[in-house]
Each structure stands twice: as structure tokens, then as C-alpha cells.
C-alpha atoms as a PDB file:
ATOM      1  CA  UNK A   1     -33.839 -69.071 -14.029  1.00  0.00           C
ATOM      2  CA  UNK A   2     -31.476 -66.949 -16.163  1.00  0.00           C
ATOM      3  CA  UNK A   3     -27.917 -66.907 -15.292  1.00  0.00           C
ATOM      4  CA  UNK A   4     -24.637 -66.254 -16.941  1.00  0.00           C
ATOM      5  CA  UNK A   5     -21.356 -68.274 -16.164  1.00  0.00           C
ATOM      6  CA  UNK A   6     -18.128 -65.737 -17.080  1.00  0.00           C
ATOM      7  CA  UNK A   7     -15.117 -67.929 -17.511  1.00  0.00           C
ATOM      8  CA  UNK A   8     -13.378 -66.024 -20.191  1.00  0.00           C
ATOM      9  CA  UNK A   9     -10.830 -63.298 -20.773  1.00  0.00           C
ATOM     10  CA  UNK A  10      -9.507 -60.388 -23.442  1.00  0.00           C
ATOM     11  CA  UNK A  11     -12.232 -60.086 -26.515  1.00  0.00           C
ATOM     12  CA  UNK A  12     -14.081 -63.088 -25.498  1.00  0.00           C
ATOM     13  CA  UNK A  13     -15.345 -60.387 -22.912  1.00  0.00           C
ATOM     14  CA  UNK A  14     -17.354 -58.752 -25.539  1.00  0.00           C
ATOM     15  CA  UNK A  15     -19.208 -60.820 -26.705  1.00  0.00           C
ATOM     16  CA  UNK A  16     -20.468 -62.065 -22.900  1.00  0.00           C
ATOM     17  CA  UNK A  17     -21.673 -58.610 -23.042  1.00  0.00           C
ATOM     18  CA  UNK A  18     -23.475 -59.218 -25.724  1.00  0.00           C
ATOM     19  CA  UNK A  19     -24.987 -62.544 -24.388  1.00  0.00           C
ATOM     20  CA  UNK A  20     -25.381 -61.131 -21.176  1.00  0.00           C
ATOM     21  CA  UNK A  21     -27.929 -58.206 -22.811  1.00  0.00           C
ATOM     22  CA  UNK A  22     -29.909 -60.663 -24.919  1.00  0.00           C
ATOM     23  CA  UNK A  23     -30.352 -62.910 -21.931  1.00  0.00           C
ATOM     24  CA  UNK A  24     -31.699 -60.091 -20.243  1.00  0.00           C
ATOM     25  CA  UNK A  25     -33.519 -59.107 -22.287  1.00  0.00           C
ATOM     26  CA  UNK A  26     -33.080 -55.107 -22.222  1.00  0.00           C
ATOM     27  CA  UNK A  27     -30.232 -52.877 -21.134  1.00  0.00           C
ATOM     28  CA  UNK A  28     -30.239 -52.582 -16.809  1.00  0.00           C
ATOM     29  CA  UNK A  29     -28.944 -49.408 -15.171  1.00  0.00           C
ATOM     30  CA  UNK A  30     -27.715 -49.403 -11.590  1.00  0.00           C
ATOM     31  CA  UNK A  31     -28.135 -46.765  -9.943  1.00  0.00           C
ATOM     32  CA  UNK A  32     -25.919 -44.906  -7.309  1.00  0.00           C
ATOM     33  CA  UNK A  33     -28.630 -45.073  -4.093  1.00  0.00           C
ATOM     34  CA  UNK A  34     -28.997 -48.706  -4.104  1.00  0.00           C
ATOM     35  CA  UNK A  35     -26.440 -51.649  -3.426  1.00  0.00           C
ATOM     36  CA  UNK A  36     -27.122 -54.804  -5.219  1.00  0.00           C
ATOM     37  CA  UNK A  37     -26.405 -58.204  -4.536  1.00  0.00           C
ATOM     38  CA  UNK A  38     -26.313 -61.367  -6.622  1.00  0.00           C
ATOM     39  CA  UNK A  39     -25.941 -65.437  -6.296  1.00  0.00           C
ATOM     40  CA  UNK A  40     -22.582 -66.198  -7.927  1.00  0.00           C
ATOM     41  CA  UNK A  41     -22.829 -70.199  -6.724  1.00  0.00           C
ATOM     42  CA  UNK A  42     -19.253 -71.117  -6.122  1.00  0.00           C
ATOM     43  CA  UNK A  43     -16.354 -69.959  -7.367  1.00  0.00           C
ATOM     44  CA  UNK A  44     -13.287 -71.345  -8.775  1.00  0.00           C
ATOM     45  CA  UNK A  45     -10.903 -69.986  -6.422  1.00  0.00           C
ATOM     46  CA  UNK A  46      -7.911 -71.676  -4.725  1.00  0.00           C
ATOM     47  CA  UNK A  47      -7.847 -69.847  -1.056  1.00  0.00           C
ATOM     48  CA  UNK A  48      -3.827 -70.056  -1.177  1.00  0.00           C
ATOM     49  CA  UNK A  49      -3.507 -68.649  -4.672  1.00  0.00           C
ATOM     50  CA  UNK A  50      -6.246 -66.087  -4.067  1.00  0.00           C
ATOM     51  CA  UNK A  51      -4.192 -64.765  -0.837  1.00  0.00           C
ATOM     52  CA  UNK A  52      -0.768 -64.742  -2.823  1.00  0.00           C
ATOM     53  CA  UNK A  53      -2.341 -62.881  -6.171  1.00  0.00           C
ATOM     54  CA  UNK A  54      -3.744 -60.502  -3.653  1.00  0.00           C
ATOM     55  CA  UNK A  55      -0.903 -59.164  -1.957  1.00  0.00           C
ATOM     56  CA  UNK A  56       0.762 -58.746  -5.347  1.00  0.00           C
ATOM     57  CA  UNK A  57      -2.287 -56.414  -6.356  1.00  0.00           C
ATOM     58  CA  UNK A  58      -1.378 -54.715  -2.603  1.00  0.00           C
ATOM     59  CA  UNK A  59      -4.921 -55.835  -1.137  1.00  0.00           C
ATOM     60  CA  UNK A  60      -4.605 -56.021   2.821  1.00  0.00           C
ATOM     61  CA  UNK A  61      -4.979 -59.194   3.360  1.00  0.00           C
ATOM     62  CA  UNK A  62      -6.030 -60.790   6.663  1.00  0.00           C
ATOM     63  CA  UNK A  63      -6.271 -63.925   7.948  1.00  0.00           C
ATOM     64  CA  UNK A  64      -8.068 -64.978  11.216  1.00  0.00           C
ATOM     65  CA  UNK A  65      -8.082 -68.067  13.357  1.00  0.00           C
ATOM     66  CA  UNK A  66     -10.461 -68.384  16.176  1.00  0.00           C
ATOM     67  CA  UNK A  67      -9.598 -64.841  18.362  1.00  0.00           C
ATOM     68  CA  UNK A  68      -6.355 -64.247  16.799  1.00  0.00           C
ATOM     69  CA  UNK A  69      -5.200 -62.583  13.045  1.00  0.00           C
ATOM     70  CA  UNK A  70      -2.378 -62.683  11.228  1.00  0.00           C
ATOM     71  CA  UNK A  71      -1.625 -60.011   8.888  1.00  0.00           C
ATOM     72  CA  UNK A  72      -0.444 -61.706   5.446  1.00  0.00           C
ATOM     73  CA  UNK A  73       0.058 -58.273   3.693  1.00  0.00           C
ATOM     74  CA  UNK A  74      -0.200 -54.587   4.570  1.00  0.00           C
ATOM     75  CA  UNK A  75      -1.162 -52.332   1.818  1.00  0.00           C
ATOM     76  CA  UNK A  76       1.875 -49.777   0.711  1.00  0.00           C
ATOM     77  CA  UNK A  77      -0.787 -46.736   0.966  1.00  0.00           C
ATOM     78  CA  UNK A  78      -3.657 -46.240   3.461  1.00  0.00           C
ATOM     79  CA  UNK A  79      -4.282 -47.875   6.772  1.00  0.00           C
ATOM     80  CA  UNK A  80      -2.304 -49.600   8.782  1.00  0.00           C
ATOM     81  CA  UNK A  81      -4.453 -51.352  11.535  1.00  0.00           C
ATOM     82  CA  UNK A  82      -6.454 -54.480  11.363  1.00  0.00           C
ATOM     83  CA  UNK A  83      -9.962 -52.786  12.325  1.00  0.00           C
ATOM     84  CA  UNK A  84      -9.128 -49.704  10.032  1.00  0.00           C
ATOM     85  CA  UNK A  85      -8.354 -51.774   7.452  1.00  0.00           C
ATOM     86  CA  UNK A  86     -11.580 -53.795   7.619  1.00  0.00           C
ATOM     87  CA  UNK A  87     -13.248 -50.342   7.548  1.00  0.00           C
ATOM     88  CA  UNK A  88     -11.278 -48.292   5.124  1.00  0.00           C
ATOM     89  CA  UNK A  89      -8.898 -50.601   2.554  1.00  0.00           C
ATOM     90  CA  UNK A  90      -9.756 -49.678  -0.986  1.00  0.00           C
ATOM     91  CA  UNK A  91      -8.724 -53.667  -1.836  1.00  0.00           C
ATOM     92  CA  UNK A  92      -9.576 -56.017   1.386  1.00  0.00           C
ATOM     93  CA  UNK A  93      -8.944 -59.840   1.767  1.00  0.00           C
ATOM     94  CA  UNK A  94     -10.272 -61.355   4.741  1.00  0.00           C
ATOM     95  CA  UNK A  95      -9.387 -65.217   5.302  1.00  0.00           C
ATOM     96  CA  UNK A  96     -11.559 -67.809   7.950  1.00  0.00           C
ATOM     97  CA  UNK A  97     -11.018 -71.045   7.446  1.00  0.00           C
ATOM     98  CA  UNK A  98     -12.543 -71.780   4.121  1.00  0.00           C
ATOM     99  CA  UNK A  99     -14.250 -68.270   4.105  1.00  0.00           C
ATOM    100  CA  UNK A 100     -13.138 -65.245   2.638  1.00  0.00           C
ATOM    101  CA  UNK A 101     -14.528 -62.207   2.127  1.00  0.00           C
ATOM    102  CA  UNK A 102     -12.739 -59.606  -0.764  1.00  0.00           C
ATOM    103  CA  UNK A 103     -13.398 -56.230  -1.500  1.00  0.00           C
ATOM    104  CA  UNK A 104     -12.861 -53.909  -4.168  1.00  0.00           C
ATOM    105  CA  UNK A 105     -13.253 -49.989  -4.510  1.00  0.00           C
ATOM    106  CA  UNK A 106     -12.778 -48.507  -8.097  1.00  0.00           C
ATOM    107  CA  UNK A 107     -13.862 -44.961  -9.392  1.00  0.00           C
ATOM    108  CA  UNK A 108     -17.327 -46.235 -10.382  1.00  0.00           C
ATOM    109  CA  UNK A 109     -17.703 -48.929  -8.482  1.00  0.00           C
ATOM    110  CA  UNK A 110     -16.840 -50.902  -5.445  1.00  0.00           C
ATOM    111  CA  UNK A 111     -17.542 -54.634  -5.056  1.00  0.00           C
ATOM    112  CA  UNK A 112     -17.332 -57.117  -2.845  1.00  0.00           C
ATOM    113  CA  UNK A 113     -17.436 -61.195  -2.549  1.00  0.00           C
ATOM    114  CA  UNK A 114     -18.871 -62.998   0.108  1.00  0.00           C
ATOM    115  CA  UNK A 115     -20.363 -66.183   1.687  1.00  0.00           C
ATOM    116  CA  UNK A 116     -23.605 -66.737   1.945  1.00  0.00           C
ATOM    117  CA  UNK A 117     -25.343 -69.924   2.994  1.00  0.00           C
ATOM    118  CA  UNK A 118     -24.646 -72.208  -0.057  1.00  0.00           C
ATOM    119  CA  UNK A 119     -22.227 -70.532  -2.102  1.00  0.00           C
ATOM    120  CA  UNK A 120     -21.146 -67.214  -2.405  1.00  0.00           C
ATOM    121  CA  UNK A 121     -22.331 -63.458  -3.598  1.00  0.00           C
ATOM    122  CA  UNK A 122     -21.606 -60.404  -5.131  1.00  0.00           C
ATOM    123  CA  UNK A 123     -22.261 -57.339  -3.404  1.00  0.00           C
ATOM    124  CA  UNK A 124     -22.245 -53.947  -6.335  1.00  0.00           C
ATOM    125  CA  UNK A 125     -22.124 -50.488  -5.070  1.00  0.00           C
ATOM    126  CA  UNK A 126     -22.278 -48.222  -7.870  1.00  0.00           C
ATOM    127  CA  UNK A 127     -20.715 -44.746  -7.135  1.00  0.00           C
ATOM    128  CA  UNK A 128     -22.495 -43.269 -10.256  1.00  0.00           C
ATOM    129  CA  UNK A 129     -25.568 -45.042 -12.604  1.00  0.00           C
ATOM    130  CA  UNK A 130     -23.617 -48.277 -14.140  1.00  0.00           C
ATOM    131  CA  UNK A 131     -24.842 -50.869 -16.873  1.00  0.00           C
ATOM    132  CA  UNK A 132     -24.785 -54.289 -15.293  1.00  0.00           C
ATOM    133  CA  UNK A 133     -23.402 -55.491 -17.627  1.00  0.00           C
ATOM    134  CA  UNK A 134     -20.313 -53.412 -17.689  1.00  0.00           C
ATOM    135  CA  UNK A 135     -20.362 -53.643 -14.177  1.00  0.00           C
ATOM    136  CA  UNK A 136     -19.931 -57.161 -13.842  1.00  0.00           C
ATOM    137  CA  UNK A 137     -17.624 -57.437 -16.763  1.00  0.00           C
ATOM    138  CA  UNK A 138     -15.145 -54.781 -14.687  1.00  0.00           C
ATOM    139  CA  UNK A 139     -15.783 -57.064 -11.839  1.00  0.00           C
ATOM    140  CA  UNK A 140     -14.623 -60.133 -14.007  1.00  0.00           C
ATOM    141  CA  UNK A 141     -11.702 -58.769 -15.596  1.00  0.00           C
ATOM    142  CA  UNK A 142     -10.586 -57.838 -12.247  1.00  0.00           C
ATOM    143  CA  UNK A 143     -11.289 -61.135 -10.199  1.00  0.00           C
ATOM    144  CA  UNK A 144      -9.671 -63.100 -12.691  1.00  0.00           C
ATOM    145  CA  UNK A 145      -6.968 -61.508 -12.959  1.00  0.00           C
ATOM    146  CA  UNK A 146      -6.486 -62.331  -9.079  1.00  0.00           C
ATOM    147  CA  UNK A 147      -6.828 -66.746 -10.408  1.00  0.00           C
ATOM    148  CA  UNK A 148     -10.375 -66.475  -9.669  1.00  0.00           C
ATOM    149  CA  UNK A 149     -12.988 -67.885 -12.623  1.00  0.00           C
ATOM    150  CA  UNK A 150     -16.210 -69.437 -13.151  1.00  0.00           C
ATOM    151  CA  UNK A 151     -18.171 -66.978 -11.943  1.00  0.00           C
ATOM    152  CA  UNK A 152     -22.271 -68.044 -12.111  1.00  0.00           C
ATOM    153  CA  UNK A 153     -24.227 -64.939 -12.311  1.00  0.00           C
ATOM    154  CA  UNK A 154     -27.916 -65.124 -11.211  1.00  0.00           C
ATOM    155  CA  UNK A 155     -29.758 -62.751 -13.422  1.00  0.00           C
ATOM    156  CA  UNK A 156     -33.105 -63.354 -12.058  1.00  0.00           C
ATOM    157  CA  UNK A 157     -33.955 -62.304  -8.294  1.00  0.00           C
ATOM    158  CA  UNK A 158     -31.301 -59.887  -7.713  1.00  0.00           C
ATOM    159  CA  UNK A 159     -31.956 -57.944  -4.638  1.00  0.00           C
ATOM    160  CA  UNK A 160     -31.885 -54.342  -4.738  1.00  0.00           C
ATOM    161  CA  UNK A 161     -31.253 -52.303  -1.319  1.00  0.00           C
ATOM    162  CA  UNK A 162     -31.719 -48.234  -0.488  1.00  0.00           C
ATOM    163  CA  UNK A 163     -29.093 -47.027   0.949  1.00  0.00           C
ATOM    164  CA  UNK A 164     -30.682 -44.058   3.202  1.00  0.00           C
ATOM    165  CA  UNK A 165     -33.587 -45.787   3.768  1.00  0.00           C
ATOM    166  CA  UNK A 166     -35.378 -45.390   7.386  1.00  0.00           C
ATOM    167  CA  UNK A 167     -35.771 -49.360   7.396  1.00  0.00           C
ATOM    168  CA  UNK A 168     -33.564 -52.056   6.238  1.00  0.00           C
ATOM    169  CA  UNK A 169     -34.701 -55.350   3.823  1.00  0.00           C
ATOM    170  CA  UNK A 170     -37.472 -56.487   6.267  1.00  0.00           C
ATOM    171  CA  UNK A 171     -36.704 -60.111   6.823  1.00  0.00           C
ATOM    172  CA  UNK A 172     -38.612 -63.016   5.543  1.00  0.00           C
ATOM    173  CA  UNK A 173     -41.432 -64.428   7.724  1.00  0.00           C
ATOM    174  CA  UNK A 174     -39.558 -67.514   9.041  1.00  0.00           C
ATOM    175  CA  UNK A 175     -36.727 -65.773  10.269  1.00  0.00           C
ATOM    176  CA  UNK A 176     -38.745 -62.382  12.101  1.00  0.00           C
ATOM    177  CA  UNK A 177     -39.418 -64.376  15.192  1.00  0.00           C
ATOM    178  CA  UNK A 178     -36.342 -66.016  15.228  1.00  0.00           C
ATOM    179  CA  UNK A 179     -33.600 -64.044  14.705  1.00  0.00           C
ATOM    180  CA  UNK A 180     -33.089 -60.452  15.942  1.00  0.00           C
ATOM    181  CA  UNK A 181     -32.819 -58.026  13.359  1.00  0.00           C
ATOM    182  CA  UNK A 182     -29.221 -56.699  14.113  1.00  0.00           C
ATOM    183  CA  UNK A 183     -27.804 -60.186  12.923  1.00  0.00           C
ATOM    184  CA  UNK A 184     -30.427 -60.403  10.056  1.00  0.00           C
ATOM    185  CA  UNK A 185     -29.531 -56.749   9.438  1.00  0.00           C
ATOM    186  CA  UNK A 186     -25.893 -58.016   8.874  1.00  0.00           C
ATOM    187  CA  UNK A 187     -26.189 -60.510   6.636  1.00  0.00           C
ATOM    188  CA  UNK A 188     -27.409 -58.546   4.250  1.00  0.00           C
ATOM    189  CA  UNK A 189     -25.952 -55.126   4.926  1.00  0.00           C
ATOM    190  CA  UNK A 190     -23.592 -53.459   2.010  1.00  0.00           C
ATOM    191  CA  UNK A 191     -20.235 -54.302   4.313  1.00  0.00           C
ATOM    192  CA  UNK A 192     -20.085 -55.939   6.940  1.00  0.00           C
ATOM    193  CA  UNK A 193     -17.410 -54.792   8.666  1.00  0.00           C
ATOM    194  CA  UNK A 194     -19.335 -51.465   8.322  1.00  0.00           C
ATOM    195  CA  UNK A 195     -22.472 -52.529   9.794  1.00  0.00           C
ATOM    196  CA  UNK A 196     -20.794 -54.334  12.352  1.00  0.00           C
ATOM    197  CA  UNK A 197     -18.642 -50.757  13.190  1.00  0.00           C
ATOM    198  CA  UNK A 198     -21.856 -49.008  13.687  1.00  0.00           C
ATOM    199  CA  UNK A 199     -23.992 -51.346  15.663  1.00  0.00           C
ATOM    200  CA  UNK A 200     -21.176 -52.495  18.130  1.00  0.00           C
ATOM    201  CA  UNK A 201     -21.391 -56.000  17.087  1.00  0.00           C
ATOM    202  CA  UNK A 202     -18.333 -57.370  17.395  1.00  0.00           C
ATOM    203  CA  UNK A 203     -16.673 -59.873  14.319  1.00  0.00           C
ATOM    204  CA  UNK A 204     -14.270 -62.190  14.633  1.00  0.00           C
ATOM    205  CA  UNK A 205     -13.302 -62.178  11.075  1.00  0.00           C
ATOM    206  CA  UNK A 206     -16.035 -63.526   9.391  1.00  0.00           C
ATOM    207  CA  UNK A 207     -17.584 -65.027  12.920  1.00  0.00           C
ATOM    208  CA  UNK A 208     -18.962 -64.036  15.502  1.00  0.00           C
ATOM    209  CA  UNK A 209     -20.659 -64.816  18.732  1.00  0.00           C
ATOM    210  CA  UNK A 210     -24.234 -65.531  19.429  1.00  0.00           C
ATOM    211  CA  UNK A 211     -26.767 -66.583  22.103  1.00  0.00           C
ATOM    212  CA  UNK A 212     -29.410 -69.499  21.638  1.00  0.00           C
ATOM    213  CA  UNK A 213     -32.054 -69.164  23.114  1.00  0.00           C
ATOM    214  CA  UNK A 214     -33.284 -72.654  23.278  1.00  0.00           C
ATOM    215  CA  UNK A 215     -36.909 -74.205  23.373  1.00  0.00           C
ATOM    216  CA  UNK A 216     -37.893 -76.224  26.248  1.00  0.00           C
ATOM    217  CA  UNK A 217     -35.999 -79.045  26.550  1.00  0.00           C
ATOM    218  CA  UNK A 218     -34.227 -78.840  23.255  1.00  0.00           C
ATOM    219  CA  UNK A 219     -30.630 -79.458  22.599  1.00  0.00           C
ATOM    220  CA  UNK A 220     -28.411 -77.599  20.226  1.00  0.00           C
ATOM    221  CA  UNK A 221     -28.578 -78.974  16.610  1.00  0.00           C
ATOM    222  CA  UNK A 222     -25.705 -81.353  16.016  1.00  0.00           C
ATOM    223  CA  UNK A 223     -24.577 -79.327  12.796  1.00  0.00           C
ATOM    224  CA  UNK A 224     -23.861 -76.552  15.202  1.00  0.00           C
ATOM    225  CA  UNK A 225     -22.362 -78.822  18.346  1.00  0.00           C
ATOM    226  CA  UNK A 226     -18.910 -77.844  17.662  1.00  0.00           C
ATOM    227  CA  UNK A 227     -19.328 -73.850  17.570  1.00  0.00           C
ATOM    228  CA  UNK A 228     -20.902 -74.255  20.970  1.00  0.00           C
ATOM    229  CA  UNK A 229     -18.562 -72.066  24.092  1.00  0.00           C
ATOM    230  CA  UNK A 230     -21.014 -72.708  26.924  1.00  0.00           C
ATOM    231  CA  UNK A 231     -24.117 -73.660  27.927  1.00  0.00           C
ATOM    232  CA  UNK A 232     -26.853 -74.196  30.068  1.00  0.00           C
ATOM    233  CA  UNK A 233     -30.584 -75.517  30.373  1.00  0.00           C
ATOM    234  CA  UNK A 234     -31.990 -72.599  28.331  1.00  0.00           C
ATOM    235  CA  UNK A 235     -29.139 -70.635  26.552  1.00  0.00           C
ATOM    236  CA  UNK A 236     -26.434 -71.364  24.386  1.00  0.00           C
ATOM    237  CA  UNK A 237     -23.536 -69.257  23.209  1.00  0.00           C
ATOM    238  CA  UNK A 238     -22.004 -70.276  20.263  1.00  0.00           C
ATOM    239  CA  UNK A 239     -19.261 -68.794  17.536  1.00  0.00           C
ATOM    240  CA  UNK A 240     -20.657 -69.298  14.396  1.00  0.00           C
ATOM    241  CA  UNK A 241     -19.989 -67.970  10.735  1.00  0.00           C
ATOM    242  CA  UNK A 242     -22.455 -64.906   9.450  1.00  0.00           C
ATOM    243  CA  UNK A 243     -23.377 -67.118   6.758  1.00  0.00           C
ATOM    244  CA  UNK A 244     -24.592 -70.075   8.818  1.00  0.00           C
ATOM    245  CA  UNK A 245     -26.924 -67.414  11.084  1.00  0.00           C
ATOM    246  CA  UNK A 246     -30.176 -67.839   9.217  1.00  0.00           C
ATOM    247  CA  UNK A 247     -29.527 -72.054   8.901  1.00  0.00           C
ATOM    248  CA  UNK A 248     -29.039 -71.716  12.705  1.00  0.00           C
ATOM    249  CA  UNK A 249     -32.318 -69.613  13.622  1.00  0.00           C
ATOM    250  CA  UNK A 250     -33.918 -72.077  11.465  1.00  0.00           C
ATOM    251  CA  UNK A 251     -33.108 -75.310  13.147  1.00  0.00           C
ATOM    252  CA  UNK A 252     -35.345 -77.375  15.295  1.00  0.00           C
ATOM    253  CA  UNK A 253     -34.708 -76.693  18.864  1.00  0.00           C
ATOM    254  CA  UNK A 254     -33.755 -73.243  18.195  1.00  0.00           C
ATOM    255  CA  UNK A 255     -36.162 -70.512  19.666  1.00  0.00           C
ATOM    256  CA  UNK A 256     -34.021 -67.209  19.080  1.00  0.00           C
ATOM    257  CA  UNK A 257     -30.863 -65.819  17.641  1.00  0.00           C
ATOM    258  CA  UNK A 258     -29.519 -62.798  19.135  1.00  0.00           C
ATOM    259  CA  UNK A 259     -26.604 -61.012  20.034  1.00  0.00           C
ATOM    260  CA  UNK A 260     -25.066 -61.427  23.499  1.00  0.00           C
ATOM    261  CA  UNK A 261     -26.061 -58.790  26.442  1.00  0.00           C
ATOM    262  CA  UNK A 262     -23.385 -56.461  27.465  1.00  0.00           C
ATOM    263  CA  UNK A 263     -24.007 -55.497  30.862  1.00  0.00           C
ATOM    264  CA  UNK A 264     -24.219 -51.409  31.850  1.00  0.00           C
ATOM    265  CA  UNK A 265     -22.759 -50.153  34.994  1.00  0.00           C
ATOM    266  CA  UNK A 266     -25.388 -48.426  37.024  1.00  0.00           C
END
């Protein structure tokens, strides 16, 4: 598997470029339909330092516990709400717990960092055709200069999504019978505050809840025990991270994923 760790500043830039294209192989254009996501493992990143360099950079920067949010900085221009903020904040820091999810909007390119099951990943959104390389040397230079470094780019297996498309990233076969698309559709959405917006689904930061529906006579995994709200013989409803949705569809005992039911009045 090719991959390229950035942990360098100034010049030294450069000549990653330059290591970056022969490692490729060939020069890659991104274009300005598509969002693109990569594996970026874990970074080096201290969650207190990252919170404090981003409200000197005026990021919004939020941080949620449980149902409640605190928020750590307001930006001097643009929104001034929590959920417009989520939507609309050129720079965005969201704390949960260990989590956080940070966004960036430039003239060529907005980016974003977020958890996925195992680590972390970069999410580009090119506003015109961009070399990768120069795209994730922008995003470098900037995330370092907010303490963050060590940076492990996956080169190989990068997933490239339409943005108009009729039909999302179809999902892979273990998880179409086990977890309804909406969530599925989230995870790997371009924002997910966004997505969330537009299909109702409601976040709690970077959670949110969900409803088991359990096999017969199955208990909830124990990995999962403590994000449980209520329960019964059958169901389960559970607050759980976005990243830990597809790990939880895929446990044993687990028949289905889905959102809760919001009753209609007649």
C-alpha cells in the first residue's frame, strides 16, 4: 500500500511534493464534481492544544457533552448559532469526548477531518480541478500550523464520490441488510452536519441516537453496553458515535441499525 507520512514544514514541503508525485506515480487532478476522502491513520494532535490554536485562527469551536454544548469560541464574522455554525462556519471545530471533527473552507478548496472507525480521514472538496498533491500540501501547511502533525496519507484506495449523483456510494454487502441507508449515507456523506440538516437526522455533536433491532434472544454487544438509553426484549436505543455505526451493525446479536421513528399526527 502506498502512503505518505507529512511531518514537515517551510521548504521541506517541496520536496514531499516531489516524493509524493514519484510515489504516485503520475500527476492526479481532482476535480470540482467529486469529494474525496482518504485514511490519514491517527494524528498527532493534542485535543486541548488543537481547541486553543483554533480559536486563535477564529474557527467556531464547539464542544459537546452528552445533550448539552458549550461554545469555546465564536467566530468574529459569520454565524452566530450553534446549528448555523455547524452548517455554515468557513473554519469549524467540533469537540466529543475524544472526537473532533474540523473543517476548513479556502478559495479552492474546503477540507475537513474526521473519525472514522480506526483512525481518522480527510474529506477534499475541490471548488475548481486541484493537484493532490498541492491539495494536501495546502491542507498540511494549514493543519500544522493549528499543532497538528504526522499526518499518514493513504495513496492507494481513495474513494471518490459524485456530488449530484441520483444514488449515493452503495454500501458494501455486509452492511445493506444491516444498516439503513440514511446512517450508512452519513458516514460517508461530504459533511455531516449537512447531510444530517437535510435528512432530519438529528446529531448530538458527533453522536447520535439509534435503534437496535435485536435478533431473537440476543443481547446488546458488551462494547456497546454503556451507550445503551433503554431497552426491551427486541429493541434497543442506544447513543452511539457516527464512527462506531458500521462496528455496531456488524456485531453479533445485532439484526438492524436504523434511525428512531418519529411518530405523525393523524
Amino acid at each position: 500500500m502506498r502512503r505518505m507520512r507529512f511531518a514537515a514544514r517551510g521548504a521541506a514541503l517541496a520536496l514531499l511534493a516531489t516524493l509524493c508525485v514519484a510515489t504516485v506515480g503520475s500527476a492526479v487532478t481532482l476535480d470540482a464534481q467529486s469529494y474525496f476522502t482518504f485514511g490519514v491513520g491517527q494524528l498527532e494532535a493534542d485535543i486541548q492544544t488543537l481547541s486553543a490554536a483554533a480559536a486563535t485562527q477564529d474557527y467556531a469551536v464547539l464542544s459537546f457533552t452528552g445533550n448539552s454544548v458549550s461554545v469555546l469560541h465564536a467566530p468574529l464574522a459569520g454565524p452566530a448559532d450553534v446549528q448555523s455554525m455547524m452548517l455554515s462556519a468557513e473554519r469549524l471545530l467540533v469537540l466529543d469526548g475524544a472526537r473532533f471533527y474540523l473543517r476548513s473552507s479556502g478559495p479552492t478548496l474546503t477540507y475537513a477531518i474526521r473519525p472514522v472507525h480506526g483512525g481518522l480521514e480527510l474529506v477534499l472538496s475541490p471548488k475548481a480541478p486541484i493537484d493532490v498533491v498541492e491539495a494536501l500540501t495546502a491542507v498540511i501547511v494549514e493543519l500544522q500550523d493549528l499543532g497538528v502533525g504526522g499526518m499518514d496519507v493513504g495513496l492507494d484506495g481513495y474513494r471518490s464520490v459524485a456530488r449530484n449523483a441520483l444514488k449515493g456510494p452503495a454500501e458494501p454487502q455486509d452492511l445493506a441488510s444491516k444498516l439503513d441507508y440514511a446512517l450508512y449515507g452519513l458516514m460517508v456523506s461530504e459533511d455531516w452536519f449537512s447531510y444530517a440538516h437535510g435528512k432530519g437526522i438529528a446529531l448530538l455533536g458527533l453522536h447520535l441516537e439509534v435503534v437496535v433491532e435485536k435478533l431473537p434472544n440476543a443481547e446488546i454487544p458488551s462494547d456497546f453496553r454503556s451507550a445503551v438509553s433503554s431497552e426491551t426484549a427486541d429493541l434497543a436505543s442506544l447513543v452511539v458515535a457516527v464512527d462506531q455505526l458500521a462496528p455496531l451493525a456488524r456485531s453479533a446479536g445485532v439484526g438492524y441499525v436504523r434511525l428512531p421513528y418519529v411518530p405523525v399526527a393523524p
